[in-house]
C-alpha atoms as a PDB file:
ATOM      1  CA  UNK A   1     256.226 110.273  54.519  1.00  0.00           C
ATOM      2  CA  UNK A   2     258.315 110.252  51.294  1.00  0.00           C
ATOM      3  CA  UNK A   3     261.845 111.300  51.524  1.00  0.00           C
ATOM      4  CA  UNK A   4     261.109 114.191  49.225  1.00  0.00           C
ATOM      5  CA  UNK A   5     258.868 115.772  51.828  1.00  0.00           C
ATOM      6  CA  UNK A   6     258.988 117.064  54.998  1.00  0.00           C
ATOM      7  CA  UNK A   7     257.108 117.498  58.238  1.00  0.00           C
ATOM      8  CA  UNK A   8     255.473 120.919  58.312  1.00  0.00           C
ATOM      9  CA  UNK A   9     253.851 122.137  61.863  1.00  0.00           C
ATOM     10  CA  UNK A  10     251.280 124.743  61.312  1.00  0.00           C
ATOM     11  CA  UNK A  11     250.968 126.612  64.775  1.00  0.00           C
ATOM     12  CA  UNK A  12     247.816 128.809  65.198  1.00  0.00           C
ATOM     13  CA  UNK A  13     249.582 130.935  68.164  1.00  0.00           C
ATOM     14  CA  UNK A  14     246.113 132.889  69.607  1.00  0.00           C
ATOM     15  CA  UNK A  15     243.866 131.422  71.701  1.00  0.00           C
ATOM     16  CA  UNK A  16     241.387 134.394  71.440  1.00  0.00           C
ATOM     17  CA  UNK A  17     237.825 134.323  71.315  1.00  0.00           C
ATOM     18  CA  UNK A  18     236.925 135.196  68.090  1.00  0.00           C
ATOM     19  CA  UNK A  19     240.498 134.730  66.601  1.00  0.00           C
ATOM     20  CA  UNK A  20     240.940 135.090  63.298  1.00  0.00           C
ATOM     21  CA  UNK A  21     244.209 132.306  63.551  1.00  0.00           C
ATOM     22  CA  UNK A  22     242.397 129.577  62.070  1.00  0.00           C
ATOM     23  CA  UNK A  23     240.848 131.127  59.041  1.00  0.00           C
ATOM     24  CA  UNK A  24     244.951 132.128  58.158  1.00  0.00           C
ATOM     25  CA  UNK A  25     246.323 128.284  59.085  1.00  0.00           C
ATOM     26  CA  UNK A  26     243.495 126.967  57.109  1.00  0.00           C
ATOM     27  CA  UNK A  27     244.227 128.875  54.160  1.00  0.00           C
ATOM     28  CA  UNK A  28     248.347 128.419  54.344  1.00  0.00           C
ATOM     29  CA  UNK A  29     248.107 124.506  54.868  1.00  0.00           C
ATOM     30  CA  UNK A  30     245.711 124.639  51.989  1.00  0.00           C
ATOM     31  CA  UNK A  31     248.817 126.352  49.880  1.00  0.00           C
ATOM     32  CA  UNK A  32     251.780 124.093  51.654  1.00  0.00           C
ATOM     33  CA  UNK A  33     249.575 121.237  50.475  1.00  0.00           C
ATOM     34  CA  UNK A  34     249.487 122.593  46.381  1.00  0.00           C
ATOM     35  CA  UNK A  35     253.309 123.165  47.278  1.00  0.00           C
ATOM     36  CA  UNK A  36     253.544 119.162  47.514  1.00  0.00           C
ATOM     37  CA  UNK A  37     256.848 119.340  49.162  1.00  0.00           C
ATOM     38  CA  UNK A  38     255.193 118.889  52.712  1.00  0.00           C
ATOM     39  CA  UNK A  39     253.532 116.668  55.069  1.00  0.00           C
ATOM     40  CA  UNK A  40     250.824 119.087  56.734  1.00  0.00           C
ATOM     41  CA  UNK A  41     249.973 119.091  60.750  1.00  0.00           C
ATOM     42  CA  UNK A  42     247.635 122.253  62.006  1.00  0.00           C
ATOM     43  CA  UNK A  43     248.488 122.671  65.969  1.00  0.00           C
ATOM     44  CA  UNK A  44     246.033 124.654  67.548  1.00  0.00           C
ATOM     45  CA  UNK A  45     246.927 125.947  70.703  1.00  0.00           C
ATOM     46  CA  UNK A  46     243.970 126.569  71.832  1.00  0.00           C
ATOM     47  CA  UNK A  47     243.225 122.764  71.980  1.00  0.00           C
ATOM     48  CA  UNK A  48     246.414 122.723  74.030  1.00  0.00           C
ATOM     49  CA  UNK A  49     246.603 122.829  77.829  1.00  0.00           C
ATOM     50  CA  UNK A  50     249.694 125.216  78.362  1.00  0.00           C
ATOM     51  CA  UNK A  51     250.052 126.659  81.758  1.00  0.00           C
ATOM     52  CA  UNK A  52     252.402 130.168  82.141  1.00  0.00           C
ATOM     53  CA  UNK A  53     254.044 128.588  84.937  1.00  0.00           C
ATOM     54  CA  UNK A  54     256.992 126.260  84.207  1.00  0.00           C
ATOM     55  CA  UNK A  55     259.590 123.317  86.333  1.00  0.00           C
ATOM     56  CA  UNK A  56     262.249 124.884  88.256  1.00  0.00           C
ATOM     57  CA  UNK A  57     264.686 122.708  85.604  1.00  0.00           C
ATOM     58  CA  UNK A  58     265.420 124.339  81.949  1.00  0.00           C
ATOM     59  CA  UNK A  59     263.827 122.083  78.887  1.00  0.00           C
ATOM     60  CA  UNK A  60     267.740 122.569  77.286  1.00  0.00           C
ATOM     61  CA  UNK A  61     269.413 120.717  80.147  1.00  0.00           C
ATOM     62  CA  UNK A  62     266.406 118.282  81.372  1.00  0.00           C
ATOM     63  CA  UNK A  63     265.662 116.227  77.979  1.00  0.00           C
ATOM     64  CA  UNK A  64     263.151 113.356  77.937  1.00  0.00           C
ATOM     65  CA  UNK A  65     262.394 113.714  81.789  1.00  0.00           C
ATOM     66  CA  UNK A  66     261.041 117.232  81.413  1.00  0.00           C
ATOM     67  CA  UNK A  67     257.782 117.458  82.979  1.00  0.00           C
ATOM     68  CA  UNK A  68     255.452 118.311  80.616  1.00  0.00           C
ATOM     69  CA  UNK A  69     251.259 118.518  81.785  1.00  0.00           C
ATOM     70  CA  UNK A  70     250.002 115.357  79.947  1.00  0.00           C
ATOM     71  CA  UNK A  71     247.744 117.741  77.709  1.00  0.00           C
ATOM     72  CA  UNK A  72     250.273 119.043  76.282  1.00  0.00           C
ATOM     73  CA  UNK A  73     251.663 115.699  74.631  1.00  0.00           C
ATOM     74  CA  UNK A  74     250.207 115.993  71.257  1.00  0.00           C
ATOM     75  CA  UNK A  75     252.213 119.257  71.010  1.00  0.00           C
ATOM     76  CA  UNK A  76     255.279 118.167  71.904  1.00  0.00           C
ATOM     77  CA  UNK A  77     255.099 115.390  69.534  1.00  0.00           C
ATOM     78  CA  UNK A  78     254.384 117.700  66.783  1.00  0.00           C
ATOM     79  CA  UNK A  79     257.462 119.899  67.268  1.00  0.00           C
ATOM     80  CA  UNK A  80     259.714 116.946  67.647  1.00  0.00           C
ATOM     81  CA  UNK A  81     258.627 115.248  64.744  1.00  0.00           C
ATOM     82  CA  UNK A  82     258.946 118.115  62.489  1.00  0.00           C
ATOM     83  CA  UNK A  83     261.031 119.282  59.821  1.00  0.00           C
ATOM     84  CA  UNK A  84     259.636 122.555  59.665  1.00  0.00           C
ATOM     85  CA  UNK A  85     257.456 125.016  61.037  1.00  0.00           C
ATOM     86  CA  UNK A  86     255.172 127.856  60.002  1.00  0.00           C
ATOM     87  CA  UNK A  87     254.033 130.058  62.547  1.00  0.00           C
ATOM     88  CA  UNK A  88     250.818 131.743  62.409  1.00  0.00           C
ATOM     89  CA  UNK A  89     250.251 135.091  64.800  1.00  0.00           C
ATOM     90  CA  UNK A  90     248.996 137.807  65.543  1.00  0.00           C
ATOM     91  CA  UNK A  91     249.661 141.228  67.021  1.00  0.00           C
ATOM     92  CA  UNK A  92     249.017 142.097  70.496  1.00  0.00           C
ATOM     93  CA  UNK A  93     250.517 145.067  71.377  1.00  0.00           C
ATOM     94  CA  UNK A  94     253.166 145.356  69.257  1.00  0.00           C
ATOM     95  CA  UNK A  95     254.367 141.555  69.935  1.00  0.00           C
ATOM     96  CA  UNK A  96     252.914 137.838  69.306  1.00  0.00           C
ATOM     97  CA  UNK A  97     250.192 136.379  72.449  1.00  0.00           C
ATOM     98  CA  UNK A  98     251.472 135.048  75.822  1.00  0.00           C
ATOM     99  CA  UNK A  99     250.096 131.088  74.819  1.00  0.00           C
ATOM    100  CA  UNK A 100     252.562 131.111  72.196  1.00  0.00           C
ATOM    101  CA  UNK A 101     255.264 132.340  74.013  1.00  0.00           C
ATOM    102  CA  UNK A 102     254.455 129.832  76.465  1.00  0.00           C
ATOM    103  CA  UNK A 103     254.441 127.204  73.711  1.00  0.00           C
ATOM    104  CA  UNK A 104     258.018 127.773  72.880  1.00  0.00           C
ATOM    105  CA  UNK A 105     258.994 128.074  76.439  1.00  0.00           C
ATOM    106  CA  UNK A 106     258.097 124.265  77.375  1.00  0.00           C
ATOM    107  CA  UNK A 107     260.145 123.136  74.764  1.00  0.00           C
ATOM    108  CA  UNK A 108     264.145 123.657  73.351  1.00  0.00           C
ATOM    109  CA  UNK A 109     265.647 120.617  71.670  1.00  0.00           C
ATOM    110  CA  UNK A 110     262.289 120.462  69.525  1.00  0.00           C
ATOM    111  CA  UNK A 111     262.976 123.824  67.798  1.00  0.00           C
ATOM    112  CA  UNK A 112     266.838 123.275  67.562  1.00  0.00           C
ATOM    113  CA  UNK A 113     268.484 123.223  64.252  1.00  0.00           C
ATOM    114  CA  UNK A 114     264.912 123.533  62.268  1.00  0.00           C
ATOM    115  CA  UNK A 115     263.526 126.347  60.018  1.00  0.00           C
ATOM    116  CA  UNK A 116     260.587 128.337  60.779  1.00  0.00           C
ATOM    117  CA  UNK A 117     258.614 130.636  59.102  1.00  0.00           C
ATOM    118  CA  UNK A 118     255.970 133.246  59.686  1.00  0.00           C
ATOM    119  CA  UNK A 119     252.704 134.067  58.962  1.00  0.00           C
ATOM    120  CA  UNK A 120     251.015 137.495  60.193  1.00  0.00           C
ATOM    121  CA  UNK A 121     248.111 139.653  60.299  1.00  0.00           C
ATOM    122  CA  UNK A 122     246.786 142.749  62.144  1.00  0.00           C
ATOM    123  CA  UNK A 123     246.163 146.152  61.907  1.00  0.00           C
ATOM    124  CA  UNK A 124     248.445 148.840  60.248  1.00  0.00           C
ATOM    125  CA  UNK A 125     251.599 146.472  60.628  1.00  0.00           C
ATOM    126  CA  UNK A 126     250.686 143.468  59.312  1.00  0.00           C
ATOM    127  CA  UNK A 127     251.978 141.673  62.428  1.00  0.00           C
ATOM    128  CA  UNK A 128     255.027 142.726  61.855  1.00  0.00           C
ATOM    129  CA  UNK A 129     256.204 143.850  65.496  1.00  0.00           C
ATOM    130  CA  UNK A 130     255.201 139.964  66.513  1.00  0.00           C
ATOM    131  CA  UNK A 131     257.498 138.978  64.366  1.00  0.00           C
ATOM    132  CA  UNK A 132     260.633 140.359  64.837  1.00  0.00           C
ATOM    133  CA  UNK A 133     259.981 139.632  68.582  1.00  0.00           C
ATOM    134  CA  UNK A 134     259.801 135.680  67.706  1.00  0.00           C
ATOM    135  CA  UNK A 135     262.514 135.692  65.540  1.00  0.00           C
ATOM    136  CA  UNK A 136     264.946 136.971  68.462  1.00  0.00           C
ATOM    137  CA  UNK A 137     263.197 134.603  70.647  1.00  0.00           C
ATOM    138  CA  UNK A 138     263.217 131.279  68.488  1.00  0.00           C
ATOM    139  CA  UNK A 139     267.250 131.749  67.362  1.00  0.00           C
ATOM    140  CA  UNK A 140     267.792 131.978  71.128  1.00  0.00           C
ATOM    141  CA  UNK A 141     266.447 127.904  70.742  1.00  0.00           C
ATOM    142  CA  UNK A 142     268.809 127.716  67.786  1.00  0.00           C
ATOM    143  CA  UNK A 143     266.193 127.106  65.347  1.00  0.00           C
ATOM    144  CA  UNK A 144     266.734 129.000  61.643  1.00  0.00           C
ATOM    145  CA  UNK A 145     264.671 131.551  61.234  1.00  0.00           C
ATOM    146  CA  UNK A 146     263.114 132.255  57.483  1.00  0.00           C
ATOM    147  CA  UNK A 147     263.852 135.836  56.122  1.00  0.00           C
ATOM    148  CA  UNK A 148     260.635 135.714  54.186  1.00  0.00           C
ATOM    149  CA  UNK A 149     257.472 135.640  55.427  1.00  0.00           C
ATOM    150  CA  UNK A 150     253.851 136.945  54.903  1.00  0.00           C
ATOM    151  CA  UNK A 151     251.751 139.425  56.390  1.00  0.00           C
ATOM    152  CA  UNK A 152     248.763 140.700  56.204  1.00  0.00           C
ATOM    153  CA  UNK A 153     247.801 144.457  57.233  1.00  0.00           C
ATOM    154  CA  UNK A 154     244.390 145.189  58.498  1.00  0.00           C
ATOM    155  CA  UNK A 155     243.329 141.767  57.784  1.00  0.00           C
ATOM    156  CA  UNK A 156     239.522 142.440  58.790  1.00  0.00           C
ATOM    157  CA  UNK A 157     239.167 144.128  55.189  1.00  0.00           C
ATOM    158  CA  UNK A 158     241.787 142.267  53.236  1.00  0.00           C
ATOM    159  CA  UNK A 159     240.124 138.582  53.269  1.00  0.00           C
ATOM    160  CA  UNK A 160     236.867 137.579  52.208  1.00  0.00           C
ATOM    161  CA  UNK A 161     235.080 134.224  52.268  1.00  0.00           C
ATOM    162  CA  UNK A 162     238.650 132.121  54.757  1.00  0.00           C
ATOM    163  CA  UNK A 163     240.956 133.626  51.693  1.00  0.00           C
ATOM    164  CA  UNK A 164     243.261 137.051  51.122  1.00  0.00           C
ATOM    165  CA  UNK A 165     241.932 139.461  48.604  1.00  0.00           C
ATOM    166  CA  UNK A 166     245.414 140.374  47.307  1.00  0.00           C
ATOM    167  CA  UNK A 167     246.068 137.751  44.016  1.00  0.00           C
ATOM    168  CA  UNK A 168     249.374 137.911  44.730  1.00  0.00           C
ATOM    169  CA  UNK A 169     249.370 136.244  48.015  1.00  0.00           C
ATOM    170  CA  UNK A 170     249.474 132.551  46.637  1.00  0.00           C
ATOM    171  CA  UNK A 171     252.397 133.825  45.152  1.00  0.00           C
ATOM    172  CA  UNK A 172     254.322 135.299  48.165  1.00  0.00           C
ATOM    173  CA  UNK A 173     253.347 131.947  49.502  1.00  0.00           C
ATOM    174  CA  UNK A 174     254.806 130.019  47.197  1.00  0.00           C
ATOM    175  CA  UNK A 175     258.162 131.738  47.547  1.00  0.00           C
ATOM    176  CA  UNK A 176     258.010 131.495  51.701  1.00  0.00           C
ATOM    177  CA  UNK A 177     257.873 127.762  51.127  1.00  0.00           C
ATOM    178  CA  UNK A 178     260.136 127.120  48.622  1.00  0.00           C
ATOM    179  CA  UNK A 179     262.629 128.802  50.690  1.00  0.00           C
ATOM    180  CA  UNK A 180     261.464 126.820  54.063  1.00  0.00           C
ATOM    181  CA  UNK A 181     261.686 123.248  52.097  1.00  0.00           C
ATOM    182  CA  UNK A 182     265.054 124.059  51.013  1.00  0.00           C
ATOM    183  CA  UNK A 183     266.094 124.815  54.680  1.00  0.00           C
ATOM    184  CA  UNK A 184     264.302 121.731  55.526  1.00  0.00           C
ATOM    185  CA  UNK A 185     265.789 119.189  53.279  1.00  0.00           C
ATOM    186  CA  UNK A 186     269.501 120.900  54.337  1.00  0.00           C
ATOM    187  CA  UNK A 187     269.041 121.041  58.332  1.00  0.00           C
ATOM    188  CA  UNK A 188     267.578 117.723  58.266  1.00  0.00           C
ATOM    189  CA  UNK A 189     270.281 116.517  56.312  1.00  0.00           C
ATOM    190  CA  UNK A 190     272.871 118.075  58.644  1.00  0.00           C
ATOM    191  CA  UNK A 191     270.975 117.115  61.868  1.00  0.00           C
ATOM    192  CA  UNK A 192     271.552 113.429  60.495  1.00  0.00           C
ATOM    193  CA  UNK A 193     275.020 113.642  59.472  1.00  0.00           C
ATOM    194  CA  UNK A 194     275.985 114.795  62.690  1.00  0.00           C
ATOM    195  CA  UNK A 195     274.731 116.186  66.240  1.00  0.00           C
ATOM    196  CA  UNK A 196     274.268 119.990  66.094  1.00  0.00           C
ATOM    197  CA  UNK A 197     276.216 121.265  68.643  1.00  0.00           C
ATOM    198  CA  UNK A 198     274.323 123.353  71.091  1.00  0.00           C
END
């Protein structure tokens, strides 16, 4: 990876049959890659083994000994080895789906002192409600939390052949990743000079 780039962790958080998750990752690694400023990795969760129930021990306190199922290695490699992430969801009932939660839970120092972003769809609120629910959840891990973000409302009539209909929506994305490489580059900077102290 070149200096000038960083590590960005696309994470398709529904494990739904018939998701639409994929068709949205697809579409925002395709614009993070004609960004140039990032090193691309999709994480599907549904090609994850997560279980809801988790170690007596808390990820925070237990480090490298936490015991993780061995299916979920390839995720936990992803979040540690990224700069960023981007964080694709939906809405379930006016918050983000159980998986992802679970996700997040299994992990702590991974997230810490890294910037995420979002990426929404659903019905009248865009995925909205899912997202203000993660952002709460994911500065609880100390991770930095992008005020930008994109959304798309009723999605099952706004996108046509894997891509939005609205021509301003490479646009938006362009702005949502400027703004989460320049967070990169200056937590990643920080997190060298020094420890972050959580």
């Amino acid at each position: 990876m070149e200096k000038n780039t960083h590590k960005l962790v696309i994470i398709v958080g529904s494990v739904r049959d018939g998701r639409f998750g994929p068709v949205v990752a697809s579409w925002v690694a395709e614009q993070a890659a004609v960004h140039g400023g990032f090193e691309v990795e999709v994480v599907d969760l549904a090609e994850i083994d997560i279980p809801l129930a988790l170690p007596a021990a808390s990820p925070k306190y237990a480090g490298d000994g936490y015991p993780r199922p061995t299916g979920m290695a390839a995720l936990t490699s992803a979040l540690e080895g990224a700069d960023a992430f981007l964080v694709v969801t939906p809405e379930y009932n006016h918050s983000y789906p159980a998986p992802l939660k679970a996700a997040i839970d299994w992990h702590y120092t991974q997230w810490t002192a890294k910037p995420v972003a979002f990426v929404s769809y659903g019905g009248a609120a865009g995925g909205r409600h899912a997202v203000l629910h993660l952002e709460n959840v994911l500065t609880e891990l100390h991770a930095v939390t992008i005020r930008d973000g994109l959304a798309f409302p009723n999605y099952f009539t706004a996108w046509q052949d894997g891509r939005p209909l609205d021509a301003e929506a490479p646009g938006y994305a362009k702005t949502v990743l400027d703004q989460l490489a320049w967070w990169a580059a200056a937590l990643r900077s920080a997190r060298n000079a020094a420890p972050y102290p959580a």
